[in-house]
Protein backbone atom coordinates (compact mmCIF):
# COMPACT_ATOMS: atom_id res chain seq x y z
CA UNK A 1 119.95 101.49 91.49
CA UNK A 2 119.17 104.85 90.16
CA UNK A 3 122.38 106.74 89.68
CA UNK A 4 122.30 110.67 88.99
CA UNK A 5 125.50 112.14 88.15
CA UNK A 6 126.20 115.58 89.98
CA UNK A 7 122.68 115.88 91.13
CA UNK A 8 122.02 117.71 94.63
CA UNK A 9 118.68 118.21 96.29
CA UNK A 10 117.29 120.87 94.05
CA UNK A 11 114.01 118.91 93.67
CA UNK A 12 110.15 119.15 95.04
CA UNK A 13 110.94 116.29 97.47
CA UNK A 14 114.01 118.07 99.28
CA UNK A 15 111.95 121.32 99.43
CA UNK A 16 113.18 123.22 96.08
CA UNK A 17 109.83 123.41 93.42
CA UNK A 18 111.80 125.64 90.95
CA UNK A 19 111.17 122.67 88.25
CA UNK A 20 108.56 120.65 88.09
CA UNK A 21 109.50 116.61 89.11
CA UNK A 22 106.49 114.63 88.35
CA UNK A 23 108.12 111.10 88.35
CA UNK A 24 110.32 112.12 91.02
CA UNK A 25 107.15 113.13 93.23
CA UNK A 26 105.23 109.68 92.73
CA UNK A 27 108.04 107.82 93.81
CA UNK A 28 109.11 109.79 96.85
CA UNK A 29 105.42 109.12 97.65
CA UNK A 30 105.66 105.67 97.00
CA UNK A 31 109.08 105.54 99.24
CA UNK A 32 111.08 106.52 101.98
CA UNK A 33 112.77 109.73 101.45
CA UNK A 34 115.99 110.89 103.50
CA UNK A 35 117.13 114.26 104.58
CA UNK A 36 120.26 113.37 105.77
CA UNK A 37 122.25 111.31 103.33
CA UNK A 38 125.91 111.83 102.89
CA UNK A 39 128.21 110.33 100.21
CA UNK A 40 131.94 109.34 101.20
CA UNK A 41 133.34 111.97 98.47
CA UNK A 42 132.40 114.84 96.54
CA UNK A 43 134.27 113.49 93.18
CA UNK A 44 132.16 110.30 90.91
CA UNK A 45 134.55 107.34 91.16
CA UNK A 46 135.33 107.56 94.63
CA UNK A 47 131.96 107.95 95.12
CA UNK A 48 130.34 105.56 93.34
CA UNK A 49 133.31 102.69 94.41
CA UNK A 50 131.84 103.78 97.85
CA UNK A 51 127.78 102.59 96.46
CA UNK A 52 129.46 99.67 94.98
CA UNK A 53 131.72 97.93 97.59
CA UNK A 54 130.34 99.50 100.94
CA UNK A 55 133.98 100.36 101.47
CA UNK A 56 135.33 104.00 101.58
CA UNK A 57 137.54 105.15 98.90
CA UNK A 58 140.77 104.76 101.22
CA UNK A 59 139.39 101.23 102.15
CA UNK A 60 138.74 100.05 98.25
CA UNK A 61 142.06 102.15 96.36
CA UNK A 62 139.55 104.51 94.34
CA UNK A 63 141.24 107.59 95.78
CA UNK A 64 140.74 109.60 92.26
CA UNK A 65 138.60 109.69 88.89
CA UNK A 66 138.82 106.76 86.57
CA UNK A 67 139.08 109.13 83.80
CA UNK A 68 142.78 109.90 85.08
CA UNK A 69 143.66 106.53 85.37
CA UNK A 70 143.43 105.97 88.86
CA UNK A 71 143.72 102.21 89.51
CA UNK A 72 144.35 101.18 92.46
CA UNK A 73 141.04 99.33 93.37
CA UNK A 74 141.98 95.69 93.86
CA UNK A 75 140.21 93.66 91.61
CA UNK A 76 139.17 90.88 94.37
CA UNK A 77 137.15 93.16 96.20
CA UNK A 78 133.54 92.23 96.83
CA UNK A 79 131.49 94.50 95.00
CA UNK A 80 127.34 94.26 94.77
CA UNK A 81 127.72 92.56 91.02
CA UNK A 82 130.03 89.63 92.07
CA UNK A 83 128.14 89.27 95.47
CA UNK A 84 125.04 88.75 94.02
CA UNK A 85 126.54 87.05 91.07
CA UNK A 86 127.72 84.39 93.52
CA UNK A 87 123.95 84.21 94.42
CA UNK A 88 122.50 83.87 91.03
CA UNK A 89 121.53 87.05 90.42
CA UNK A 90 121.75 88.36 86.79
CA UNK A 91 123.45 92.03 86.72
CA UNK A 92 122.88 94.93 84.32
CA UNK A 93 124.60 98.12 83.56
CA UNK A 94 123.11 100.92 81.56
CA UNK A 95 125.05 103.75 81.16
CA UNK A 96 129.10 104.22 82.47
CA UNK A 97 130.47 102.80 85.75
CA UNK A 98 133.40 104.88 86.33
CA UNK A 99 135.17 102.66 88.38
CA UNK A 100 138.95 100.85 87.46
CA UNK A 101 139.02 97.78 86.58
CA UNK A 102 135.78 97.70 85.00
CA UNK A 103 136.83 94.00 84.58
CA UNK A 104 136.14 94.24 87.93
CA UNK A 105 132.23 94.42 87.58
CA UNK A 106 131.26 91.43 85.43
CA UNK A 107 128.06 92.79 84.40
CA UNK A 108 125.96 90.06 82.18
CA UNK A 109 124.24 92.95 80.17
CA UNK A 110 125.87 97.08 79.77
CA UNK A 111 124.40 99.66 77.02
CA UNK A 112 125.41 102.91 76.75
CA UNK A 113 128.77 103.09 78.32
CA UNK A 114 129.57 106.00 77.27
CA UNK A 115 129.39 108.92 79.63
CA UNK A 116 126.73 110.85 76.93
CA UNK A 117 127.58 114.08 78.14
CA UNK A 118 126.67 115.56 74.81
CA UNK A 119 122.89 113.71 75.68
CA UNK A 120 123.41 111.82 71.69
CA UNK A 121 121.33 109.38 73.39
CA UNK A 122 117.78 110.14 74.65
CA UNK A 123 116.37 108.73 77.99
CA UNK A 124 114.11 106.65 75.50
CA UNK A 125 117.08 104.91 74.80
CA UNK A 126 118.00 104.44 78.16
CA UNK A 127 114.15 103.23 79.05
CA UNK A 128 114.66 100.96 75.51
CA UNK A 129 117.66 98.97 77.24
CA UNK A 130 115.89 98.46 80.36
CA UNK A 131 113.10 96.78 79.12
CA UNK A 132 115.39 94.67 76.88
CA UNK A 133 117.08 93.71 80.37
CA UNK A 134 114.04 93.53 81.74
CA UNK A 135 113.07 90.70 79.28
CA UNK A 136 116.46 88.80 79.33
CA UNK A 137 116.29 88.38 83.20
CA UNK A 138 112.63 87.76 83.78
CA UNK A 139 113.65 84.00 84.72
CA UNK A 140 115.59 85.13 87.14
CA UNK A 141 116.43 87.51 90.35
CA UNK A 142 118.41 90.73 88.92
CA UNK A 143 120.12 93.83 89.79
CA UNK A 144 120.11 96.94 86.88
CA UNK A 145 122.27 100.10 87.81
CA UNK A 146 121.07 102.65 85.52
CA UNK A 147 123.48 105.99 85.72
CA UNK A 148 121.60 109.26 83.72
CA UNK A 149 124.28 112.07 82.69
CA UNK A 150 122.16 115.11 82.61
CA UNK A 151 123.13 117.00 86.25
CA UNK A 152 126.56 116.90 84.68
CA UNK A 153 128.10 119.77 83.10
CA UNK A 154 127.37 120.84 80.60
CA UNK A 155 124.55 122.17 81.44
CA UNK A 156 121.68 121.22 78.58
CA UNK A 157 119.26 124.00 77.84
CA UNK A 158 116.65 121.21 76.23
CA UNK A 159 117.59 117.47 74.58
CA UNK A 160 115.25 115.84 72.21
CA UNK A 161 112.76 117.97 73.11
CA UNK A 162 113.04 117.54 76.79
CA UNK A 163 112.32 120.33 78.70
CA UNK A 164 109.26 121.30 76.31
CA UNK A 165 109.49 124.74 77.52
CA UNK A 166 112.58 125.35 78.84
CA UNK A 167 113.18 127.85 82.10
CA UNK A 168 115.65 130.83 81.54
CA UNK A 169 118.01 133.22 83.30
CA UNK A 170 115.10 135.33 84.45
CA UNK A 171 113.12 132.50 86.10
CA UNK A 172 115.51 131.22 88.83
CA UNK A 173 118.08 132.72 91.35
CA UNK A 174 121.07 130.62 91.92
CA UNK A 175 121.10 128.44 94.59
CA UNK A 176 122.11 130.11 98.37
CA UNK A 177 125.00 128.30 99.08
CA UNK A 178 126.70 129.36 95.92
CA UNK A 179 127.16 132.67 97.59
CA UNK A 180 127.02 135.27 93.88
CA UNK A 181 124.83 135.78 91.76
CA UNK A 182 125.07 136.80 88.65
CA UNK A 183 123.90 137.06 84.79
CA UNK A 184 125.91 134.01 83.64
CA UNK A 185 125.28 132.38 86.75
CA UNK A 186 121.48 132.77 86.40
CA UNK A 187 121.79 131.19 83.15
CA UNK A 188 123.69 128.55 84.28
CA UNK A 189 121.26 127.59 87.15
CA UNK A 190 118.53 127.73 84.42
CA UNK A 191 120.07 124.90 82.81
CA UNK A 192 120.82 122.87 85.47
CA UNK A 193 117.45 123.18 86.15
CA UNK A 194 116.28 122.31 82.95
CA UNK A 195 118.81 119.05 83.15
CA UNK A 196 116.83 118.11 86.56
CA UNK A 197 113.39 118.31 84.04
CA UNK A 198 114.62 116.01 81.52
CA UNK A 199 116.32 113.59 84.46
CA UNK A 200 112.76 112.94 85.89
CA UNK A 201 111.80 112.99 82.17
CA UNK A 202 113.72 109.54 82.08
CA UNK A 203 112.95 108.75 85.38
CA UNK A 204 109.43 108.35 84.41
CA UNK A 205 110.25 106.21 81.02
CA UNK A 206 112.49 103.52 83.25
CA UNK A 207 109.69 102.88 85.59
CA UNK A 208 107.04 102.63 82.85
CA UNK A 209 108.86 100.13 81.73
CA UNK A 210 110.04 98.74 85.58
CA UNK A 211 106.02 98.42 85.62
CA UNK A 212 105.44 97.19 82.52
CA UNK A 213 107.39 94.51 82.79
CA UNK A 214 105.55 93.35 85.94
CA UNK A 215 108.45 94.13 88.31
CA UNK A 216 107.75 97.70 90.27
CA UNK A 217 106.13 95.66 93.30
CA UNK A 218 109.25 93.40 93.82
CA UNK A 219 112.10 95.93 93.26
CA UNK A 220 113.92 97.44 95.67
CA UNK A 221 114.61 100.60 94.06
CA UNK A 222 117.30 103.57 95.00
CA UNK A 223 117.41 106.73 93.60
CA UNK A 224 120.75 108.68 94.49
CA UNK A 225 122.79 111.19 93.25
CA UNK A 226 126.70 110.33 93.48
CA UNK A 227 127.40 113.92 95.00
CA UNK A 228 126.31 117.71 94.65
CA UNK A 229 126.20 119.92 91.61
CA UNK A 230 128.90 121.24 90.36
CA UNK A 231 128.74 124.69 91.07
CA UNK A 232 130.78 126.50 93.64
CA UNK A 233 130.72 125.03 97.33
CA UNK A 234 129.03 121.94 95.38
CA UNK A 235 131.07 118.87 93.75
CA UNK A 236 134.93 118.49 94.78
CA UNK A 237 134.43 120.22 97.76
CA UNK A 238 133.55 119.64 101.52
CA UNK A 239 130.64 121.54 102.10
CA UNK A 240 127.35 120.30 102.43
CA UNK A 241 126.01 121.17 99.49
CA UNK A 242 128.66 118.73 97.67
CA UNK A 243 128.19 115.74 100.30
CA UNK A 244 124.79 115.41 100.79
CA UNK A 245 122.84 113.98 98.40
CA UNK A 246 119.00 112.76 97.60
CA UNK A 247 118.53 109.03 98.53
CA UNK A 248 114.61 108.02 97.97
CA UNK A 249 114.10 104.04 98.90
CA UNK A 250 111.27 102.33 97.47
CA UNK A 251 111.05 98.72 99.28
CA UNK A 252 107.55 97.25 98.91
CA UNK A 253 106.31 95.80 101.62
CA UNK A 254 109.17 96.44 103.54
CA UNK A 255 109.57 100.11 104.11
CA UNK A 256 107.18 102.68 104.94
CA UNK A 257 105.35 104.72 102.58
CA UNK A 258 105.80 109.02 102.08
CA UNK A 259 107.73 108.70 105.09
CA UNK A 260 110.45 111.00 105.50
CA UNK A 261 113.09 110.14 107.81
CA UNK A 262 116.07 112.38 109.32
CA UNK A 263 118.90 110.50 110.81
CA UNK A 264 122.42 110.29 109.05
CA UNK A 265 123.08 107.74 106.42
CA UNK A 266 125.39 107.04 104.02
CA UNK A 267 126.04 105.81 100.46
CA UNK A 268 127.57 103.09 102.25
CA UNK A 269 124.66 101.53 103.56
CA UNK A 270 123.47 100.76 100.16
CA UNK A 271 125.41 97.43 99.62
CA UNK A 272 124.22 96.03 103.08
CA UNK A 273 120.63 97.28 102.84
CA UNK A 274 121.18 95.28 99.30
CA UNK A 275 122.23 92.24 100.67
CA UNK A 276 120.08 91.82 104.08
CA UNK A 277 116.86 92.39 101.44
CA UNK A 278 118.79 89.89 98.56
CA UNK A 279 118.71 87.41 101.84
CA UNK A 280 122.76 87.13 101.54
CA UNK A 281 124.64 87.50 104.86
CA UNK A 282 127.13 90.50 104.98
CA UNK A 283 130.58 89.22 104.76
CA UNK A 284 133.38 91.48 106.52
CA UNK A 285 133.46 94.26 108.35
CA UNK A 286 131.88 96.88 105.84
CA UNK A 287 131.41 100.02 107.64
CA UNK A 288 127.85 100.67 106.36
């Protein structure tokens, strides 16, 4: 599971070619790419309790950030980790989880929890702890949630060297939906851009070393971003530039291949999808 915080559809796959996305491109060729994906809320915890208990916010108590100390998730709620815990599947967190309890998610391996918003570590690092999971769990099934920063403000004009040549103000035009456009905004955009570069940057690294380790043929792989950009109309908001998100499915031998499909789904169907392809039976009435 692929998170990318604050990322919208500003990529080749969804139609925008303002950066170039070479990872991202090979594996929405590799996968099923869809149009219509929604997540339950515009604002990271809620959203991501959403991708982790196939429950909406209201249903699971994550009504608000973890950062403000919202807590009223109940800890005995099935979550992907415990459910395929119970199923011996190893579990593996790089990167922050951003849900309360975190005790919650007994995750056998995490690196980086920090939320690396200052981008101190690379996505070498993040592509370093993989493969270290990667090792650990080759004796077993496994699930690895691996959540990148770099969509997230700030916006990173270039991180260990990653964009090598950087886009500025002049080359881009903020995104329609934002409604203004401006000097600062221009500038802003730019960056975000150049964030989206250095995401498929690491992209790239984790499945090198997905297919290094001999796994990228029997991984069930989702790529998702946990709600839009945050620019205006975008993240905390209802609009659709703040709900809908990129969801690119990679099932081999299971799901089609470049196919891009256009009916509504949700970041709730992820835990289901998870479990009907993990050959565990659903339990309760998850909306998904």
């Amino acid at each position: 599971l692929i998170f990318m915080e604050d990322m919208g559809t500003q990529i080749a796959a969804y139609g925008d070619s303002t950066v170039p996305t070479t990872a991202l491109d090979k594996l929405a060729e590799q996968s099923v790419v869809f149009e219509n994906a929604y997540c339950t809320q515009a604002s990271c915890s809620p959203s991501r309790s959403s991708m982790f208990t196939g429950l909406y916010p209201h249903q699971n108590g994550q009504i608000g950030l973890a950062t403000h100390k919202f807590a009223m998730y109940r800890q005995d709620t099935p979550n992907i980790v415990t459910l395929l815990q119970e199923h011996g599947y190893r579990n593996g967190l790089i990167g922050k989880l951003h849900v309360n309890p975190p005790t919650a998610f007994p995750f056998d391996l995490t690196a980086i929890p920090s939320a690396n918003f200052n981008r101190k570590q690379s996505p070498a690092d993040y592509a370093t702890a993989a493969a270290r999971f990667f090792e650990q769990s080759k004796d077993a099934p496994w699930f690895l949630s691996v959540n990148f920063p770099d969509a997230h403000l700030p916006f990173v004009r270039q991180a260990h060297g990653v964009p090598i040549d950087p886009l500025d103000a002049d080359d881009v035009k903020p995104m329609p939906w934002i409604g203004v456009d401006t000097p600062r905004l221009r500038e802003q955009v730019a960056n975000y851009y150049n964030c989206l570069a250095r995401l498929d940057h690491a992209v790239g690294l984790l499945l090198k070393e997905l297919q290094q380790a001999g796994e990228v043929d029997r991984t069930l792989i989702f790529y998702i971003g946990d709600h839009g950009a945050q620019f205006p109309r975008g993240k905390g908001t209802v609009y659709e530039s703040a709900l809908r998100v990129p969801m690119i499915v990679r099932w081999p031998g299971s799901s089609p291949v470049g196919q891009v499909r256009h009916e509504l789904v949700s970041t709730l169907d992820l835990l289901p999808t998870t479990l009907v392809a993990a050959g565990i039976e659903p339990a309760g009435n998850l909306p998904g």
